[in-house]
N, C-alpha and C. Protein backbone atom coordinates (compact mmCIF):
# COMPACT_ATOMS: atom_id res chain seq x y z
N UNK A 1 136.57 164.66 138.78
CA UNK A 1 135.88 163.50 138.25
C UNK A 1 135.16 163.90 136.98
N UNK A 2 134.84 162.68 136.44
CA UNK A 2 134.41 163.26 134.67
C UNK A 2 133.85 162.35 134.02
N UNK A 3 132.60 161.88 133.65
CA UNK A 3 132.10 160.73 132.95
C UNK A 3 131.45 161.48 131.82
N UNK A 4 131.85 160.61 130.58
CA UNK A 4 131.42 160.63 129.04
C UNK A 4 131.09 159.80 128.59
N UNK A 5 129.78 159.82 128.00
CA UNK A 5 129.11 158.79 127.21
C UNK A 5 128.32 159.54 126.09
N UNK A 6 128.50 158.46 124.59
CA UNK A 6 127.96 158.71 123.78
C UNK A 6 127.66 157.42 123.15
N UNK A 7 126.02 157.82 122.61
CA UNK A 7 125.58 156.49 122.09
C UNK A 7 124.53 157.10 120.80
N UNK A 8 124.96 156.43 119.71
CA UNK A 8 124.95 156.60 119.09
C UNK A 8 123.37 155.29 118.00
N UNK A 9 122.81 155.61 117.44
CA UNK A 9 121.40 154.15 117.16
C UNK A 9 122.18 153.68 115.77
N UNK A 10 122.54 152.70 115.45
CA UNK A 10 122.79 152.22 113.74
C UNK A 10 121.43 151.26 113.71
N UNK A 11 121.44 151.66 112.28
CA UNK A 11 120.00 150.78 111.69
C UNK A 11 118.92 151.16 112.45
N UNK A 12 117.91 149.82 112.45
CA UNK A 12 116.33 150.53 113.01
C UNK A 12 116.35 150.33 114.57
N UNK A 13 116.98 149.37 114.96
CA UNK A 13 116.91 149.09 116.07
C UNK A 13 118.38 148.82 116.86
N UNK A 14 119.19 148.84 116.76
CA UNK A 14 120.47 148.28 117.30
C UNK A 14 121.48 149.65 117.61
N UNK A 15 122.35 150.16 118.53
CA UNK A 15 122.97 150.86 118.92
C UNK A 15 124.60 150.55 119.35
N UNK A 16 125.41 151.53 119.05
CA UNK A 16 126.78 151.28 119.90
C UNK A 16 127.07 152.74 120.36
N UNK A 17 127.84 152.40 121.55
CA UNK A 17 128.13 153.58 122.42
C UNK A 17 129.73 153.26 123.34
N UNK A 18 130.43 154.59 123.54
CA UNK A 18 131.67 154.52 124.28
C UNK A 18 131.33 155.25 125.03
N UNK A 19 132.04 154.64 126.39
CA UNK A 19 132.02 155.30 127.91
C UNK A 19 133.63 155.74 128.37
N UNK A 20 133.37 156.62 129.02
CA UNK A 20 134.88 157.28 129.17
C UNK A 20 134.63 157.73 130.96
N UNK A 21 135.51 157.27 131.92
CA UNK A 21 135.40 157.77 133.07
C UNK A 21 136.94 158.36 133.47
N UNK A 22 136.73 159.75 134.64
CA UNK A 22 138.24 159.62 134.69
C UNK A 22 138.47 160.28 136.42
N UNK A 23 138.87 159.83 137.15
CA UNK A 23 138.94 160.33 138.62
C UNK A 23 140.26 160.49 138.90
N UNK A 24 141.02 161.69 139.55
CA UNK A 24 141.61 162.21 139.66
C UNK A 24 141.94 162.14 141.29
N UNK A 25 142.96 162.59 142.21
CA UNK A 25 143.09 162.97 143.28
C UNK A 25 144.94 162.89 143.58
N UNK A 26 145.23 163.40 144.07
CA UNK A 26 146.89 163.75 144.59
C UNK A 26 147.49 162.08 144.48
N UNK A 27 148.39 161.94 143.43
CA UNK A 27 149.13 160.38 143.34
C UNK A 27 148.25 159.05 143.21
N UNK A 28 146.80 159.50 142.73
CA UNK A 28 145.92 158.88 142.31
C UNK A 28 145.06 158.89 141.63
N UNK A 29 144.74 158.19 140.25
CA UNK A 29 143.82 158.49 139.24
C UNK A 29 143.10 156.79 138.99
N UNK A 30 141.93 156.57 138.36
CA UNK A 30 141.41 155.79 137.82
C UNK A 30 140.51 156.09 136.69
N UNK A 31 141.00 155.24 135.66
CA UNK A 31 140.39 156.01 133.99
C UNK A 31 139.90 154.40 133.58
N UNK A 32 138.62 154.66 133.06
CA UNK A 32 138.19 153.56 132.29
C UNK A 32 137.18 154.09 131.32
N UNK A 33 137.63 152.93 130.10
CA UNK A 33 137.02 153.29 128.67
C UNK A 33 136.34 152.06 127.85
N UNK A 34 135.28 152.27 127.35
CA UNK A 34 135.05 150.84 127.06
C UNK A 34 134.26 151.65 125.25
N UNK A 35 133.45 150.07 124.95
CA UNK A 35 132.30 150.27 123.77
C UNK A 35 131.51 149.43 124.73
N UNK A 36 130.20 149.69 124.40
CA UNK A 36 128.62 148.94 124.42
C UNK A 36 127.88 149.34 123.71
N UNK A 37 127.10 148.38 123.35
CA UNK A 37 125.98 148.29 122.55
C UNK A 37 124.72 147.32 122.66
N UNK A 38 124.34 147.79 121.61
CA UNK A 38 123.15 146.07 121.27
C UNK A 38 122.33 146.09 120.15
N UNK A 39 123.36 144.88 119.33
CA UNK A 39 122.62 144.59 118.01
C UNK A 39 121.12 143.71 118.17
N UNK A 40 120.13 144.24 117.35
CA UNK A 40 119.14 143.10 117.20
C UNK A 40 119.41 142.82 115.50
N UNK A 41 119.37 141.35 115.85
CA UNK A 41 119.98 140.45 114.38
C UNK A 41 118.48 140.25 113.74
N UNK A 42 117.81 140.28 114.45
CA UNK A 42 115.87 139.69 113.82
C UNK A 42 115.29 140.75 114.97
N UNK A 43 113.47 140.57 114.58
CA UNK A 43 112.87 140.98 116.02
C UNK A 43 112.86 140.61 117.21
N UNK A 44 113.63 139.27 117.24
CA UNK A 44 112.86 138.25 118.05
C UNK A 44 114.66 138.07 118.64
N UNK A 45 115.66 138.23 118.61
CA UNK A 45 117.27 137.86 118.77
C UNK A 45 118.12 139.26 118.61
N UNK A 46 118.86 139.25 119.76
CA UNK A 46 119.32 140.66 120.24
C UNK A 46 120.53 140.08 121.29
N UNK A 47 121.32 140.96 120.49
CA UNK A 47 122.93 140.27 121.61
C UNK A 47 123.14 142.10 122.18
N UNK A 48 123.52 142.21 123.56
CA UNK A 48 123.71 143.32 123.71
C UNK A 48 125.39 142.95 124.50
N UNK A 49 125.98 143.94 124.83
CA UNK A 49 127.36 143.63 125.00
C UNK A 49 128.08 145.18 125.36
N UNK A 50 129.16 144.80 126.14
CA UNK A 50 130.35 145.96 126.78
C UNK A 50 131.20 145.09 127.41
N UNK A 51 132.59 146.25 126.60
CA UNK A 51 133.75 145.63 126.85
C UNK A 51 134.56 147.39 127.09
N UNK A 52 135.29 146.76 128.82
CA UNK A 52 135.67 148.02 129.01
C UNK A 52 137.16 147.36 129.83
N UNK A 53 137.98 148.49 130.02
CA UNK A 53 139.86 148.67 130.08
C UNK A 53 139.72 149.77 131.52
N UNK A 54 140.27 149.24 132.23
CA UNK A 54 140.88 150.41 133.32
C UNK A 54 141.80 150.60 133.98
N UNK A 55 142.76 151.58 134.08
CA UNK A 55 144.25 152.18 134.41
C UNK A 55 143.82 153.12 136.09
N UNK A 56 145.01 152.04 136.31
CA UNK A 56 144.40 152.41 137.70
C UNK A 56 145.74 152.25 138.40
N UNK A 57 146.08 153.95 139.44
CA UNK A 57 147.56 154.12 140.40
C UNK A 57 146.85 154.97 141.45
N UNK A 58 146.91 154.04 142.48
CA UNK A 58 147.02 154.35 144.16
C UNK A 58 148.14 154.98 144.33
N UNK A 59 147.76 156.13 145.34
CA UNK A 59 149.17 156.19 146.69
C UNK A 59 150.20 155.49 147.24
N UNK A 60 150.81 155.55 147.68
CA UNK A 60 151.43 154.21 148.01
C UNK A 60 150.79 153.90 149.34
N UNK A 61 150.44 155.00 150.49
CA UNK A 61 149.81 154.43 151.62
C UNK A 61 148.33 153.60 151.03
N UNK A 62 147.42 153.98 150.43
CA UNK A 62 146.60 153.47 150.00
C UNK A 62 146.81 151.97 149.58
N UNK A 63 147.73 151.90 148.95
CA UNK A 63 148.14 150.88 148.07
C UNK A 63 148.97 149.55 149.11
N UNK A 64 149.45 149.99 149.76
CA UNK A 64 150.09 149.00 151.19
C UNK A 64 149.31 148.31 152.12
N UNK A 65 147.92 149.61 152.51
CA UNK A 65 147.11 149.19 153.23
C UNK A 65 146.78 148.85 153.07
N UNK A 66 145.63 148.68 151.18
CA UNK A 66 145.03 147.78 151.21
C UNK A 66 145.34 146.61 149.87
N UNK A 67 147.01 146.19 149.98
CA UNK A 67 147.51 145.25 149.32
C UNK A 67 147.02 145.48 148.08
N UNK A 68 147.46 146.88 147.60
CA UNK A 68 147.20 147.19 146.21
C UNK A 68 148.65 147.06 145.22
N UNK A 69 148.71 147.21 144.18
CA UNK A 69 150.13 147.53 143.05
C UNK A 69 150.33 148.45 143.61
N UNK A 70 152.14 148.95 143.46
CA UNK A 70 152.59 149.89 144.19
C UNK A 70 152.83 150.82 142.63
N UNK A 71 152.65 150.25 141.54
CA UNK A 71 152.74 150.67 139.99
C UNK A 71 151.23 150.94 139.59
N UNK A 72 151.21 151.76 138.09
CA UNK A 72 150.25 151.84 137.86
C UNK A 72 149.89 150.41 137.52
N UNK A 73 148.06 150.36 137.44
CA UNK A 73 147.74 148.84 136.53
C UNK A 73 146.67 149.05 135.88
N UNK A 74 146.34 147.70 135.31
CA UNK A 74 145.39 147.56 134.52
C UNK A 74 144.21 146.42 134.40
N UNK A 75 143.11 146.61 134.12
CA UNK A 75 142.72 145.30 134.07
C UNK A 75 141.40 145.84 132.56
N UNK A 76 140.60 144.28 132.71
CA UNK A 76 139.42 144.27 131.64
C UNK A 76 138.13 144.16 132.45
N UNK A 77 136.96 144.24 131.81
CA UNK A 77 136.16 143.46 131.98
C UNK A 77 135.05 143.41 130.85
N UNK A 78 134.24 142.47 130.40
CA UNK A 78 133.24 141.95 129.64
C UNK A 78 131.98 141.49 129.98
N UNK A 79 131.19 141.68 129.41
CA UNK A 79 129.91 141.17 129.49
C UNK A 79 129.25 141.26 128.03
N UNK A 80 128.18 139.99 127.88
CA UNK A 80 127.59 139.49 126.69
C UNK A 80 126.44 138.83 127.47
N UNK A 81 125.28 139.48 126.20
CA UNK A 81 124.09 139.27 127.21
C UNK A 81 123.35 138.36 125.52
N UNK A 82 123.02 137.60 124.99
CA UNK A 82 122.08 136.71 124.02
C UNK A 82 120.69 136.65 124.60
N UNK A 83 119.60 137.11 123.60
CA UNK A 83 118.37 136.46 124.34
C UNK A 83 117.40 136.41 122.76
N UNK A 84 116.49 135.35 122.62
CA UNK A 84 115.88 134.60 121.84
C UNK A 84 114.35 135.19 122.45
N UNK A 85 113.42 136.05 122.08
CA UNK A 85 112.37 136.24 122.86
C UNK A 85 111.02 136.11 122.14
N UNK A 86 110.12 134.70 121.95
CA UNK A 86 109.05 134.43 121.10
C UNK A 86 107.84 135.29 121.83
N UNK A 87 106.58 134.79 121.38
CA UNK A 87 105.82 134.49 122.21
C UNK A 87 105.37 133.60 123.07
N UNK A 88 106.03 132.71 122.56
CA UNK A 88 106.11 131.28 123.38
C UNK A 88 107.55 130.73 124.22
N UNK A 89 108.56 130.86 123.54
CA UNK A 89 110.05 130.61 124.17
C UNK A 89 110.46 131.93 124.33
N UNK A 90 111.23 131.80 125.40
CA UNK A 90 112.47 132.95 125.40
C UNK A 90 113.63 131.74 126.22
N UNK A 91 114.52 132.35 125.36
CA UNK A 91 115.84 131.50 125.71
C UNK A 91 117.24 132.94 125.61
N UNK A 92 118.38 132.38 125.95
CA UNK A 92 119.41 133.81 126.84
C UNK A 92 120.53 133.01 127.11
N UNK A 93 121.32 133.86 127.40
CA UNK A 93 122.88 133.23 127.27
C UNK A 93 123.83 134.61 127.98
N UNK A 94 123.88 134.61 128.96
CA UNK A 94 124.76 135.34 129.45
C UNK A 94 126.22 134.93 129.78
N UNK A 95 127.18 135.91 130.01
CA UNK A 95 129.10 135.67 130.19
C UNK A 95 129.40 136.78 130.74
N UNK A 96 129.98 136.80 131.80
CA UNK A 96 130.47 138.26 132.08
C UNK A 96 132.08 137.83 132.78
N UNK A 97 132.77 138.49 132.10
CA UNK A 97 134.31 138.17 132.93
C UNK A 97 135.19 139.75 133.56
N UNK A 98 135.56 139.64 134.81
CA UNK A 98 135.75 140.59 135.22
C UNK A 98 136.94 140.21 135.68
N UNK A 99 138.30 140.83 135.62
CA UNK A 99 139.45 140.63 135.67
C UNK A 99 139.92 140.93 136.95
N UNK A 100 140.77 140.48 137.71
CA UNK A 100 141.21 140.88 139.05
C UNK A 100 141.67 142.34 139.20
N UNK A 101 142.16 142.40 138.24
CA UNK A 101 142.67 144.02 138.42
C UNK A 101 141.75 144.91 138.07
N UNK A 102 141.01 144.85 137.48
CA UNK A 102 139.85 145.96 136.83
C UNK A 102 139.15 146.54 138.22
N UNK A 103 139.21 147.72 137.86
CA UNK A 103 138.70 148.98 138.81
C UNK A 103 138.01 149.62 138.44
N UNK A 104 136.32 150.09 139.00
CA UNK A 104 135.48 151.00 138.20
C UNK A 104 135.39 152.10 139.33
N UNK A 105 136.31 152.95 140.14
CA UNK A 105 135.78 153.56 140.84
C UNK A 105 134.86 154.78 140.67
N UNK A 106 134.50 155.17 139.93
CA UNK A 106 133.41 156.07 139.89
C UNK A 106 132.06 155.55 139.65
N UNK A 107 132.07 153.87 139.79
CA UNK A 107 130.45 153.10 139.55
C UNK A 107 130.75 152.28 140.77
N UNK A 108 130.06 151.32 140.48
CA UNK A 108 129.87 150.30 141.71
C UNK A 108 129.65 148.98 141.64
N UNK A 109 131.02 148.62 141.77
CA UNK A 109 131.16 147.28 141.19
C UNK A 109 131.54 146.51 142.43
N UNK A 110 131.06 145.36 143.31
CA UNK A 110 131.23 145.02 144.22
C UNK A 110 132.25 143.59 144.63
N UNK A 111 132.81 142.78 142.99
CA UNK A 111 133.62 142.11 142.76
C UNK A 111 134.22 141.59 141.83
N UNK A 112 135.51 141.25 141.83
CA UNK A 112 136.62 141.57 140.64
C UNK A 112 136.68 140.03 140.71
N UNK A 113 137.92 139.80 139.69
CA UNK A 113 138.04 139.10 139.26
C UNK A 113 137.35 137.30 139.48
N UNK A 114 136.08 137.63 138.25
CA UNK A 114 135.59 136.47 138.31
C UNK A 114 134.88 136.21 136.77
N UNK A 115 134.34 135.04 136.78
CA UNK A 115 133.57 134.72 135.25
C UNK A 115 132.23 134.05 135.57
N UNK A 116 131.75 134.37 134.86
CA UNK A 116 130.27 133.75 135.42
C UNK A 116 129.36 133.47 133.92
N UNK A 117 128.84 132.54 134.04
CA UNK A 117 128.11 132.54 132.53
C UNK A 117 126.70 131.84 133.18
N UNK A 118 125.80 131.97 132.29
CA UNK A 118 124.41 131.78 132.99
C UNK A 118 123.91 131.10 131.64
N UNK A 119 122.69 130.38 131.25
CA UNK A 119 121.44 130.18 130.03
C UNK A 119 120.51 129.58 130.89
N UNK A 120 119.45 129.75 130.37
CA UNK A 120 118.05 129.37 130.31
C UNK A 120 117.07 129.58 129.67
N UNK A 121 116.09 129.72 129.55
CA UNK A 121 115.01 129.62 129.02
C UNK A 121 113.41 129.38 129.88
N UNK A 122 112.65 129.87 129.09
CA UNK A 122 111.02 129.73 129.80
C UNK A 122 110.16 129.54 128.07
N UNK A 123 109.16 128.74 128.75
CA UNK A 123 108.41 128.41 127.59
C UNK A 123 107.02 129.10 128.16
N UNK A 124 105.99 129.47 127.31
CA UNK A 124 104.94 130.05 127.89
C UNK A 124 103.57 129.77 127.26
N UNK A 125 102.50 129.57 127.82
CA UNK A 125 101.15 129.16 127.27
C UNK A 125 100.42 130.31 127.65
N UNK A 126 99.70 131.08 126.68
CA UNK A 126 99.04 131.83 126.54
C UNK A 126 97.41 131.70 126.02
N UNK A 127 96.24 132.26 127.20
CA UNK A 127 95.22 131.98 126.75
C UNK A 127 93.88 132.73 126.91
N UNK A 128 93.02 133.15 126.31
CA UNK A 128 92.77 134.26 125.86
C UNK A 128 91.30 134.17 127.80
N UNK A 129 90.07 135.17 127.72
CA UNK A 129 89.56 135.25 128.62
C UNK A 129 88.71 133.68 128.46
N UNK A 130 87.80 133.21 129.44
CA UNK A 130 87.00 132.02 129.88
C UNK A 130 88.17 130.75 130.00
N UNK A 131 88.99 131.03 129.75
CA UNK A 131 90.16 129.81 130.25
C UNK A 131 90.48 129.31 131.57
N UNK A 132 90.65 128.30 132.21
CA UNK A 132 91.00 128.22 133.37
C UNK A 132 92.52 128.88 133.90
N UNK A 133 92.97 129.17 132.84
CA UNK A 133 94.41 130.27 132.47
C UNK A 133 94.93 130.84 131.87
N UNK A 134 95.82 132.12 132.35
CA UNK A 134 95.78 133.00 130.97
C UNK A 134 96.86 133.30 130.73
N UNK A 135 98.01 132.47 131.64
CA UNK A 135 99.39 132.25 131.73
C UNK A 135 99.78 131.34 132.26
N UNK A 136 100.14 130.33 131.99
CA UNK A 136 101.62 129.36 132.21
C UNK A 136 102.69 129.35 131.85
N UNK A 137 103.73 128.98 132.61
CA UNK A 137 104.98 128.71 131.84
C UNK A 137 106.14 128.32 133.38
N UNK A 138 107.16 127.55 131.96
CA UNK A 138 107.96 126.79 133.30
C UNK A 138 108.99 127.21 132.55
N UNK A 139 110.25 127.33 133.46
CA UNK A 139 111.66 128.16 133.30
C UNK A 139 111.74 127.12 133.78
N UNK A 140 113.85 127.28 133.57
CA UNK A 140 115.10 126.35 133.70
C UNK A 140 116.16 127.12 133.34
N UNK A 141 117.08 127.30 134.52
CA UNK A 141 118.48 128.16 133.92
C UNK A 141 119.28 126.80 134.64
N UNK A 142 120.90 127.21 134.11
CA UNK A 142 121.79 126.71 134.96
C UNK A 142 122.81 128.10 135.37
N UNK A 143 123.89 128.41 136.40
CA UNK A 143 124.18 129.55 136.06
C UNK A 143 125.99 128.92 136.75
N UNK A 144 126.82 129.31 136.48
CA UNK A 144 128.08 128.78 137.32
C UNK A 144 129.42 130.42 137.43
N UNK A 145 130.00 130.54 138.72
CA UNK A 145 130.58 131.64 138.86
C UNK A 145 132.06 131.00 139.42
N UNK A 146 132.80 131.44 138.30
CA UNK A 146 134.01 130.75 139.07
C UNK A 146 135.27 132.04 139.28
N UNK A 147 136.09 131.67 140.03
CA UNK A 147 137.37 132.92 140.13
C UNK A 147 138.33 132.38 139.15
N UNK A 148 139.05 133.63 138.87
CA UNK A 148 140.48 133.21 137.88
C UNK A 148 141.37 132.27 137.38
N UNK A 149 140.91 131.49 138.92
CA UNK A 149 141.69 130.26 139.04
C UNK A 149 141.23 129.11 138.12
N UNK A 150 139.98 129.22 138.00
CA UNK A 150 138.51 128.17 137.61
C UNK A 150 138.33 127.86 139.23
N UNK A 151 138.00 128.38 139.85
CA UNK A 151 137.67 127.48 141.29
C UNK A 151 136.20 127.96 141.15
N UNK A 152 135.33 126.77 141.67
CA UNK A 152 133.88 127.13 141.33
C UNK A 152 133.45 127.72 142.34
N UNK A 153 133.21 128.82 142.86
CA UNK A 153 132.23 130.06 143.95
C UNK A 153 131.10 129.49 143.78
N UNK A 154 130.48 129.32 142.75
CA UNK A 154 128.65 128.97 143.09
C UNK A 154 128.35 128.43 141.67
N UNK A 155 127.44 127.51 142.17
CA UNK A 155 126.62 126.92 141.02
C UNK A 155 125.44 126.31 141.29
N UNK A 156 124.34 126.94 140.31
CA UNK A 156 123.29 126.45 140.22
C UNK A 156 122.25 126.24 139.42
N UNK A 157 121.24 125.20 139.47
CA UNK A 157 120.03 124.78 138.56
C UNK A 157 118.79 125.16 139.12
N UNK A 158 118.15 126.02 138.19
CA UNK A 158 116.96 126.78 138.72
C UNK A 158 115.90 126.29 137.96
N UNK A 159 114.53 126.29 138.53
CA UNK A 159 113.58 125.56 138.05
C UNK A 159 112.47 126.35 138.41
N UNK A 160 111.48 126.83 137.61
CA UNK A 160 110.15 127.42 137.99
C UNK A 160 108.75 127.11 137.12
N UNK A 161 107.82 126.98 137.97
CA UNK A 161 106.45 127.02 137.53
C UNK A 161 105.56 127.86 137.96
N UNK A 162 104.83 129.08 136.66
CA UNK A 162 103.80 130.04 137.11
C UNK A 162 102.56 130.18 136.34
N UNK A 163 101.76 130.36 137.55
CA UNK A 163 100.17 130.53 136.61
C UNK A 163 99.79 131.59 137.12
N UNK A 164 99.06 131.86 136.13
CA UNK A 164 98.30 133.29 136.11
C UNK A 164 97.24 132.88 135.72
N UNK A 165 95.56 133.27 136.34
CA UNK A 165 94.73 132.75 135.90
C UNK A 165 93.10 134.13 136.13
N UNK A 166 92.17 133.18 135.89
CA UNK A 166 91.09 134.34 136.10
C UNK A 166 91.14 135.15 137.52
N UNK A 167 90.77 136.46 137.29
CA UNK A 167 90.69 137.41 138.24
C UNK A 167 91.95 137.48 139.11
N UNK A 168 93.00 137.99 138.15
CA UNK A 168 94.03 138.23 138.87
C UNK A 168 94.57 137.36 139.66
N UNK A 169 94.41 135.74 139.64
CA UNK A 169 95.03 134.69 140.34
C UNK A 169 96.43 133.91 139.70
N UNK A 170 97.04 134.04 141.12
CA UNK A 170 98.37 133.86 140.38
C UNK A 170 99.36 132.55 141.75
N UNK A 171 100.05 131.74 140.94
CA UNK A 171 100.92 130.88 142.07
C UNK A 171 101.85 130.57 140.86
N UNK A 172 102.90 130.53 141.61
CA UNK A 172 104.69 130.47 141.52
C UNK A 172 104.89 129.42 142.42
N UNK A 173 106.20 128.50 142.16
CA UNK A 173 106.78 127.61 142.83
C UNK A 173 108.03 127.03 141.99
């Protein structure tokens, strides 16, 4: 087994980096290679992102038992993360697509082929000591996860309200 990573900073704040994995065993290997990074475009707006490839050949008992390719294969997967972060708004935009075939066996990835994209946002009131609060703010995402097919697995609208107030007082709902 063998993992390589190098990451590398461009500019003042923003980075890119390649990952290299490679597992080995008698009539079985799994190799995956990707880039990630994360540009910040302003102080305040930052897209971070990885896009990775993996070659992947089972045994054949392996591969029978558990209704694998009896050939080598391949798959992708992606992720893109957007986030907008004020002092007052933060807003975000997530996508992650993970291909049916894509295999990370030397990490831990618990399901393949699917897409999922998420946004939301929280707005926030900030206020200094003698206030009746010294934090508010109300969030709203929507988030939807569907398989290959487009068949929708889950979807949902999230909604929150939190205060933070004198002496460490705090309620969520």
């Amino acid at each position: 087994s063998s993992v390589m990573r190098y990451k590398r900073d461009v500019g003042k704040s923003s980075n890119l980096g390649i990952i290299l994995t490679d597992r080995e065993a008698d009539d079985y290997y799994n190799r995956v290679g990707g880039i990630d990074g994360m540009i910040k475009f302003t102080p305040k707006d930052k897209l971070s992102f990885q896009s990775l490839r993996s070659y992947t050949n089972y045994p054949a008992q392996i591969a029978g038992e558990y209704e694998q390719s009896q050939r080598e294969f391949e798959g992708i997967a992606h992720t893109f993360h957007y986030s907008h972060n004020t002092k007052k708004v933060n807003f975000y935009a997530l996508y992650n697509e993970i291909d049916p075939d894509f295999r990370a066996d030397m990490g831990f990835m618990t399901r393949t082929g699917i897409k999922y994209s998420e946004i939301g946002g929280t707005y926030k009131w900030r206020r200094g000591p003698g206030h009746w609060f010294n934090w508010l703010s109300i969030y709203g995402s929507y988030d939807l996860r569907r398989d290959y097919n487009g068949n929708v697995l889950h979807r949902a609208y999230t909604s929150r309200f939190n205060y933070n107030g004198p002496m460490q007082s705090y309620f969520g709902c």
